[in-house]
Protein backbone atom coordinates (compact mmCIF):
# COMPACT_ATOMS: atom_id res chain seq x y z
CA UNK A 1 159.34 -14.85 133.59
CA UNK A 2 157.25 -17.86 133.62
CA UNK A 3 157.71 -20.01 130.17
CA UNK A 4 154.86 -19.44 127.93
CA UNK A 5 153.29 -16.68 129.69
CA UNK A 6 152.12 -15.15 126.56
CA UNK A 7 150.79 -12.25 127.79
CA UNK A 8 153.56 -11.15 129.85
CA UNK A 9 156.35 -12.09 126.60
CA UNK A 10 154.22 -10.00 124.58
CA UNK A 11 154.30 -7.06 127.08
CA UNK A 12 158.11 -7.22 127.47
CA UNK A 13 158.84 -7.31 123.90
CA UNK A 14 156.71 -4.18 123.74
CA UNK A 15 158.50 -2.67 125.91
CA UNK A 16 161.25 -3.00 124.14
CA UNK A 17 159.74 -1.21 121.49
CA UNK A 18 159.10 1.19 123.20
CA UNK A 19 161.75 2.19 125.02
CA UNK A 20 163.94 2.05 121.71
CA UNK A 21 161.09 3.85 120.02
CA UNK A 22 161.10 7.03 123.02
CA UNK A 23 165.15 6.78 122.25
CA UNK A 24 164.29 7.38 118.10
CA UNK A 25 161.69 10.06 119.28
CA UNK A 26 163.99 12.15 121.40
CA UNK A 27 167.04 11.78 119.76
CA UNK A 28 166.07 12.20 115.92
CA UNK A 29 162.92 13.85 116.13
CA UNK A 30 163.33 15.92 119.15
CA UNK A 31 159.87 14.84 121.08
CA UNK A 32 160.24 15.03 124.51
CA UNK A 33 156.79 15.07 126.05
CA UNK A 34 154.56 12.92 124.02
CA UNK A 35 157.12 10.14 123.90
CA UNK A 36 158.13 10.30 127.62
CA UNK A 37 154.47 9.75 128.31
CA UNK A 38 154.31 6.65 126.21
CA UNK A 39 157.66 5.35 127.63
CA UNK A 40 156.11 5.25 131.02
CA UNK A 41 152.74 4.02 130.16
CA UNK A 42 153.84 1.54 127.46
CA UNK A 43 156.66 0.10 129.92
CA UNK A 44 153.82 -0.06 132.58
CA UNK A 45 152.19 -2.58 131.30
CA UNK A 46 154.55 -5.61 131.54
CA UNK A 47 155.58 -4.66 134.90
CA UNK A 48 151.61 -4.04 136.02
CA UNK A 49 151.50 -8.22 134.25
CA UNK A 50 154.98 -9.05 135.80
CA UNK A 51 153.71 -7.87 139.24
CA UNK A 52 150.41 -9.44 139.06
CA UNK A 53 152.24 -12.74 139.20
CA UNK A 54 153.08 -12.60 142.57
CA UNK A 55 149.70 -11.11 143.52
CA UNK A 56 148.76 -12.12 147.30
CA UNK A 57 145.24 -12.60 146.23
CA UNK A 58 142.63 -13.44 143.10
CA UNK A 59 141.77 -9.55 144.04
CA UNK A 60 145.01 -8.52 143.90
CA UNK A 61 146.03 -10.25 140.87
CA UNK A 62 142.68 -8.40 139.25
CA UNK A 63 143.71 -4.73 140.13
CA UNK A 64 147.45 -5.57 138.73
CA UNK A 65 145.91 -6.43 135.29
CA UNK A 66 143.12 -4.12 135.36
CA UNK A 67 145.95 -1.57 135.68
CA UNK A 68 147.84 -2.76 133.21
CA UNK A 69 144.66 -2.73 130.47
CA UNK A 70 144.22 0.96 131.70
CA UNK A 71 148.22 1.41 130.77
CA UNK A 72 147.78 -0.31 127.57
CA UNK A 73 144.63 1.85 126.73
CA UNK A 74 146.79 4.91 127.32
CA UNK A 75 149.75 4.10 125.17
CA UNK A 76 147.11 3.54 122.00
CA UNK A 77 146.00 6.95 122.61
CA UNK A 78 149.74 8.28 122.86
CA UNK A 79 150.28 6.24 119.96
CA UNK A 80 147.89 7.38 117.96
CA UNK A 81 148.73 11.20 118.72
CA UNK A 82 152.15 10.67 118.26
CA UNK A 83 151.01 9.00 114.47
CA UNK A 84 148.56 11.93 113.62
CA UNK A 85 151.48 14.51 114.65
CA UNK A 86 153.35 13.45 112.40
CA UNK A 87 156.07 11.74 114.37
CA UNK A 88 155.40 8.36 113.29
CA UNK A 89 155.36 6.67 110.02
CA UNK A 90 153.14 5.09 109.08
CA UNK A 91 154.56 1.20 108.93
CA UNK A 92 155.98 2.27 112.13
CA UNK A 93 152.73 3.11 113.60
CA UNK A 94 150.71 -0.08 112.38
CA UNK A 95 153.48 -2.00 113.55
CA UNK A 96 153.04 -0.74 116.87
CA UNK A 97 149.53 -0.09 117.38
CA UNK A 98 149.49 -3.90 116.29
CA UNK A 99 151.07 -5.15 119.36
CA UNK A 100 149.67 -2.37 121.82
CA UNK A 101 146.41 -3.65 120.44
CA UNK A 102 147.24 -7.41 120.74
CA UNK A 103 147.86 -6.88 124.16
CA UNK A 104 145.47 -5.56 124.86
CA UNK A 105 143.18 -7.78 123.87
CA UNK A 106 144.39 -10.65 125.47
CA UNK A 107 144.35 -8.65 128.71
CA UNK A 108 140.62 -7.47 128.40
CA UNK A 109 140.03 -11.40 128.21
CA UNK A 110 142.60 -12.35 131.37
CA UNK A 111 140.28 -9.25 133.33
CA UNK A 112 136.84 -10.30 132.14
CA UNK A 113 137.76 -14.30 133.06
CA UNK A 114 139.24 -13.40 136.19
CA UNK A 115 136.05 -11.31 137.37
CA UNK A 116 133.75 -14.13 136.05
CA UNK A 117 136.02 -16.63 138.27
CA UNK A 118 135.96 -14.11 141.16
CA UNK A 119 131.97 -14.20 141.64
């Protein structure tokens, strides 16, 4: 990981979250589905942002990110299912529709500025 990629610390941290939120889901709440789904979406995106580091081309590097936005747009809808389910709290779900959201944002900006830069 390159030092002070913010983006790309943010994403792996949320993994994290993630993946220790899918083993809270299935374990003491007994979700299978709905969390499985997040777990892959939600531990897309830092790879998608890890990958597009080594991207071959400007082009390249754009459909990594763009795919890892799409990723992060998915796991606030899985989020937000799992919260109005009932499976999440509620500090738990700000808490992590916070940092999906973060992300997010800061990857709608890396897309835009890399399209602007690619014309």
């Amino acid at each position: 990981m390159k030092e002070n990629n913010i983006v790309e610390e943010k994403s792996f941290e949320f993994s994290v979250r993630i993946v220790n939120l899918y083993k809270h889901l299935t374990t003491t709440k007994q979700e299978y589905v709905m969390s499985k789904q997040l777990l892959r979406s939600g531990t897309s995106i830092g790879a998608n942002i890890c990958e597009a580091q080594q991207a071959q081309s400007s082009m390249d590097f754009l459909s990594k990110m763009s795919i890892a936005l799409k990723e992060a747009y998915e796991s606030d809808y899985w989020i937000r299912l799992l919260y109005k389910t009932e499976y999440l709290n509620n500090d738990v779900y700000k808490s992590i529709i916070t940092d999906c959201r973060a992300i997010t944002k800061l990857l709608v900006t890396i897309v835009k500025s890399t399209k602007e830069n690619n014309k």
